[in-house]
Protein backbone atom coordinates (compact mmCIF):
# COMPACT_ATOMS: atom_id res chain seq x y z
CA UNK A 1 -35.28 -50.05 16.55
CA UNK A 2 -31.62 -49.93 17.51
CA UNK A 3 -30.65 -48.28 14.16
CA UNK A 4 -33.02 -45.87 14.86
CA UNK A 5 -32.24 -45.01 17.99
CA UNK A 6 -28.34 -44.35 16.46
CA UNK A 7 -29.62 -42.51 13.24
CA UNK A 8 -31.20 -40.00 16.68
CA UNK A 9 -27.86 -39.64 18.69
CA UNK A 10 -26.12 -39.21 15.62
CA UNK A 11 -28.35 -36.52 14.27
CA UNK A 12 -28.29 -35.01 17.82
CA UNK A 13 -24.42 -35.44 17.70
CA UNK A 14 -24.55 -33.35 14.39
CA UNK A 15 -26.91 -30.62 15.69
CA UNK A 16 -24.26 -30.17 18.92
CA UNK A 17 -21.23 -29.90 16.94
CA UNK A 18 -22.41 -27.38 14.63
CA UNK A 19 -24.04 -25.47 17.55
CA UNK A 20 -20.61 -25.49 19.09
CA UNK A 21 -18.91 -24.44 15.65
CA UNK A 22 -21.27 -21.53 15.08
CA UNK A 23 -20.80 -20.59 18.38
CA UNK A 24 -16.56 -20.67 18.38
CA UNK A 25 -17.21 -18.61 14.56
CA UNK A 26 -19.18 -16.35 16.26
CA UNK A 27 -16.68 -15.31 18.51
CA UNK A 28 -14.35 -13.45 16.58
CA UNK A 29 -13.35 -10.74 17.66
CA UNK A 30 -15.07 -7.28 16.37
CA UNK A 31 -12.82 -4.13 15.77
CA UNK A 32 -14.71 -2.06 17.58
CA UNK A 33 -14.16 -4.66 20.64
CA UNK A 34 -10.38 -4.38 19.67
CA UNK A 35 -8.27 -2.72 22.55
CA UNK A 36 -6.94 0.55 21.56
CA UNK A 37 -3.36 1.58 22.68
CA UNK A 38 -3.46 4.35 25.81
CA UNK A 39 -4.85 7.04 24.71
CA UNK A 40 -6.21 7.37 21.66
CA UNK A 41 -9.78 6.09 20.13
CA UNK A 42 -10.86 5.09 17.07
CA UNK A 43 -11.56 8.41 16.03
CA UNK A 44 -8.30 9.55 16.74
CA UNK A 45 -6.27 7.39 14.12
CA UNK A 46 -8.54 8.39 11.16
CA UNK A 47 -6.58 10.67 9.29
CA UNK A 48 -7.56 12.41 5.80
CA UNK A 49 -4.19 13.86 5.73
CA UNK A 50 -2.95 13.67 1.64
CA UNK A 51 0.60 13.69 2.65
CA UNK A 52 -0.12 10.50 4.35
CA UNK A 53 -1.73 9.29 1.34
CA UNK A 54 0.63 10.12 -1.82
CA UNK A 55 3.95 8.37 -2.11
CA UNK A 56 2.54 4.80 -1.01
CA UNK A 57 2.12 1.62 -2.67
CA UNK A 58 -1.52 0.81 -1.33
CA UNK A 59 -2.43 -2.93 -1.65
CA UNK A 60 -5.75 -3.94 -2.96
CA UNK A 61 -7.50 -5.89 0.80
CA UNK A 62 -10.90 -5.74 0.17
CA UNK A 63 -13.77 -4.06 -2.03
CA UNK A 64 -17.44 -4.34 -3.50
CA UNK A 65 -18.26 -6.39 -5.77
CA UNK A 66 -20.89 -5.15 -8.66
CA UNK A 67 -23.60 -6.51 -6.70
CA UNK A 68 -22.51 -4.52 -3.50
CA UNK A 69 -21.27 -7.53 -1.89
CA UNK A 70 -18.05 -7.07 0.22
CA UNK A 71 -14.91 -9.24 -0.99
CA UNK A 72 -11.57 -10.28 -0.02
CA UNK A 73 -10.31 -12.94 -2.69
CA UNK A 74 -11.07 -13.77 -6.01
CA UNK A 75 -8.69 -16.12 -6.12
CA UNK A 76 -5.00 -16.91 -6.29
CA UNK A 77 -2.77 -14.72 -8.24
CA UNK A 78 -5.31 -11.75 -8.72
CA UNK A 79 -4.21 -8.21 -6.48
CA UNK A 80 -4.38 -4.62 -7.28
CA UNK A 81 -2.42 -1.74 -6.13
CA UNK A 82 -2.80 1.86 -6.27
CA UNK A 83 -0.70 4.76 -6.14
CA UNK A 84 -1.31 8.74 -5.46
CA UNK A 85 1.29 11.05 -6.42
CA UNK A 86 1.79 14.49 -4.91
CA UNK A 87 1.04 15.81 -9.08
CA UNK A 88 -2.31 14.64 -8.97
CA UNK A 89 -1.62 11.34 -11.10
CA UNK A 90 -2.58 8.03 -9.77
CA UNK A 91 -1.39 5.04 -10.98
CA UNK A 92 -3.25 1.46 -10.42
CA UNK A 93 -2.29 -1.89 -11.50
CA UNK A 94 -5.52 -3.33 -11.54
CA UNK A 95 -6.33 -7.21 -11.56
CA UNK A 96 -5.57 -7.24 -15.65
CA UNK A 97 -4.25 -4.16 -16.68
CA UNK A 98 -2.71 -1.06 -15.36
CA UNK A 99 -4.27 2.56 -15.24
CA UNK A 100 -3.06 5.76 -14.88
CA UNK A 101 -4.83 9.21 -14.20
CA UNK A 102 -5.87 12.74 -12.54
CA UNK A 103 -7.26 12.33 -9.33
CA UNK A 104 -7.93 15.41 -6.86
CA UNK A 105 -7.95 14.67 -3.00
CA UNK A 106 -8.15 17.23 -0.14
CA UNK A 107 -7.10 17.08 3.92
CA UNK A 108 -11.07 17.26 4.72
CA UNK A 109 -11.15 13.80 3.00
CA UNK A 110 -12.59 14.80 -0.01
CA UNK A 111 -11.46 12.90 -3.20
CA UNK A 112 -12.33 11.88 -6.90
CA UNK A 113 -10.59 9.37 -9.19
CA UNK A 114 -10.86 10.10 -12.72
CA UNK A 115 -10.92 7.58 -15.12
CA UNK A 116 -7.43 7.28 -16.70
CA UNK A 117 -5.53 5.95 -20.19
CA UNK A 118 -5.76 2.41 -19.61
CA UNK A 119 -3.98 -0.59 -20.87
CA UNK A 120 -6.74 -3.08 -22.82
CA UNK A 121 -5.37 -6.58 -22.30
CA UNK A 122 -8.26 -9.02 -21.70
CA UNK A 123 -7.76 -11.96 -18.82
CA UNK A 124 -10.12 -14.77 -17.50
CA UNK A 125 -13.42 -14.42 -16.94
CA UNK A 126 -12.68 -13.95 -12.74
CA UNK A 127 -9.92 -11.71 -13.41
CA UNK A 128 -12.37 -9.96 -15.63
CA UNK A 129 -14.61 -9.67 -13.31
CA UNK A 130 -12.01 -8.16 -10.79
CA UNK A 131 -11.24 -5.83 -12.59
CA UNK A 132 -14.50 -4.40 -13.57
CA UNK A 133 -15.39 -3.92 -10.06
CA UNK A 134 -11.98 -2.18 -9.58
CA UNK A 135 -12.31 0.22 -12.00
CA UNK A 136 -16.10 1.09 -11.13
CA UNK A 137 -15.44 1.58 -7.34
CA UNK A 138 -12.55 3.79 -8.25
CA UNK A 139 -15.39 5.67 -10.52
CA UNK A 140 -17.46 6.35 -7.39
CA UNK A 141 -15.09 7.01 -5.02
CA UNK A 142 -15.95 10.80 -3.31
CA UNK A 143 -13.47 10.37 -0.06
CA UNK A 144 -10.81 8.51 1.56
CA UNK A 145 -9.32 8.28 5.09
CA UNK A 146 -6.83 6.63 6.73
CA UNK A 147 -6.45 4.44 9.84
CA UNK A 148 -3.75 2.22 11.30
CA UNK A 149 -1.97 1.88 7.89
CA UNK A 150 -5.42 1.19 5.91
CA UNK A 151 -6.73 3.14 3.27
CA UNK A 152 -10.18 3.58 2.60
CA UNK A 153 -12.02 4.71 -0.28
CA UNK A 154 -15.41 5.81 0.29
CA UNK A 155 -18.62 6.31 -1.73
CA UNK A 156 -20.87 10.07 -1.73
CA UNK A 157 -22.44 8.60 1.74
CA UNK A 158 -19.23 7.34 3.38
CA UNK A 159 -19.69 4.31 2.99
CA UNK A 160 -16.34 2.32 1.64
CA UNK A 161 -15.92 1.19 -1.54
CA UNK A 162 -12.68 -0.50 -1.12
CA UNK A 163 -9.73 -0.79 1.59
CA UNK A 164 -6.42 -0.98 0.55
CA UNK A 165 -3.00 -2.04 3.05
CA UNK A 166 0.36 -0.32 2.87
């Protein structure tokens, strides 16, 4: 009877704690809860200006995956980078190999990302992986904008695709 009655507090002990946990995870804080500095609004620090786009070394932070699942690691060691030039060329070191091609981009936010010559080196199976979902997002990208020094690509319903960091 006694064990019993521990194997119950214990089990209740278990239930409270990861009450408590779910609650303290839950409490993060959202962005659109974020303050904003005086002044402005979210809307007002969304810019589709290309200037502000070309000439920057944009740092792979997070994307789709092929099943339309967002990400933010693969794993250690594996980042991407992209990078619009004012000619029209982008280049992209991808998670295995590096890419470079026409892309076209406007200041209403408009933007498509052609595929380009690309190296073929072959990596690991989750490098792989990375890299096919990459290369696919940058194949459906129809828009960008950009917002307290994050670039987003977005899909034909403006929804993003994947959000790189200067």
């Amino acid at each position: 009877m006694e064990t019993m009655a521990r194997t119950v507090r214990i089990g209740a002990l278990v239930i409270m704690a990861g009450v408590i946990l779910v609650g303290i995870l839950g409490c993060g804080i959202d962005s659109d809860d974020a303050e904003q500095p005086t002044g402005t609004s979210p809307v007002e620090n969304i810019s589709t200006n290309t200037a502000e786009l070309e000439g920057v070394t944009w740092n792979l932070f997070s994307w789709l995956d092929e099943e339309g699942i967002a990400q933010t690691s693969y794993g250690d060691n594996i980042s991407a980078t992209i990078e619009f030039g004012a000619d029209g060329m982008y280049f992209a070191q991808a998670p295995v190999n590096t890419i470079r091609g026409p892309y076209t981009a406007d200041d209403s936010g408009a933007m498509t990302i052609e595929d380009g010559a690309m190296t073929r080196i072959s990596g690991d199976e989750i490098s792989n992986a990375a890299e096919n979902d990459f290369v696919a997002n940058l194949q459906r990208t129809a828009g960008f904008h950009i917002a307290n020094g994050m670039l987003r690509l977005l899909d034909s319903n403006g929804n993003p695709l994947m959000e790189f960091e200067q």
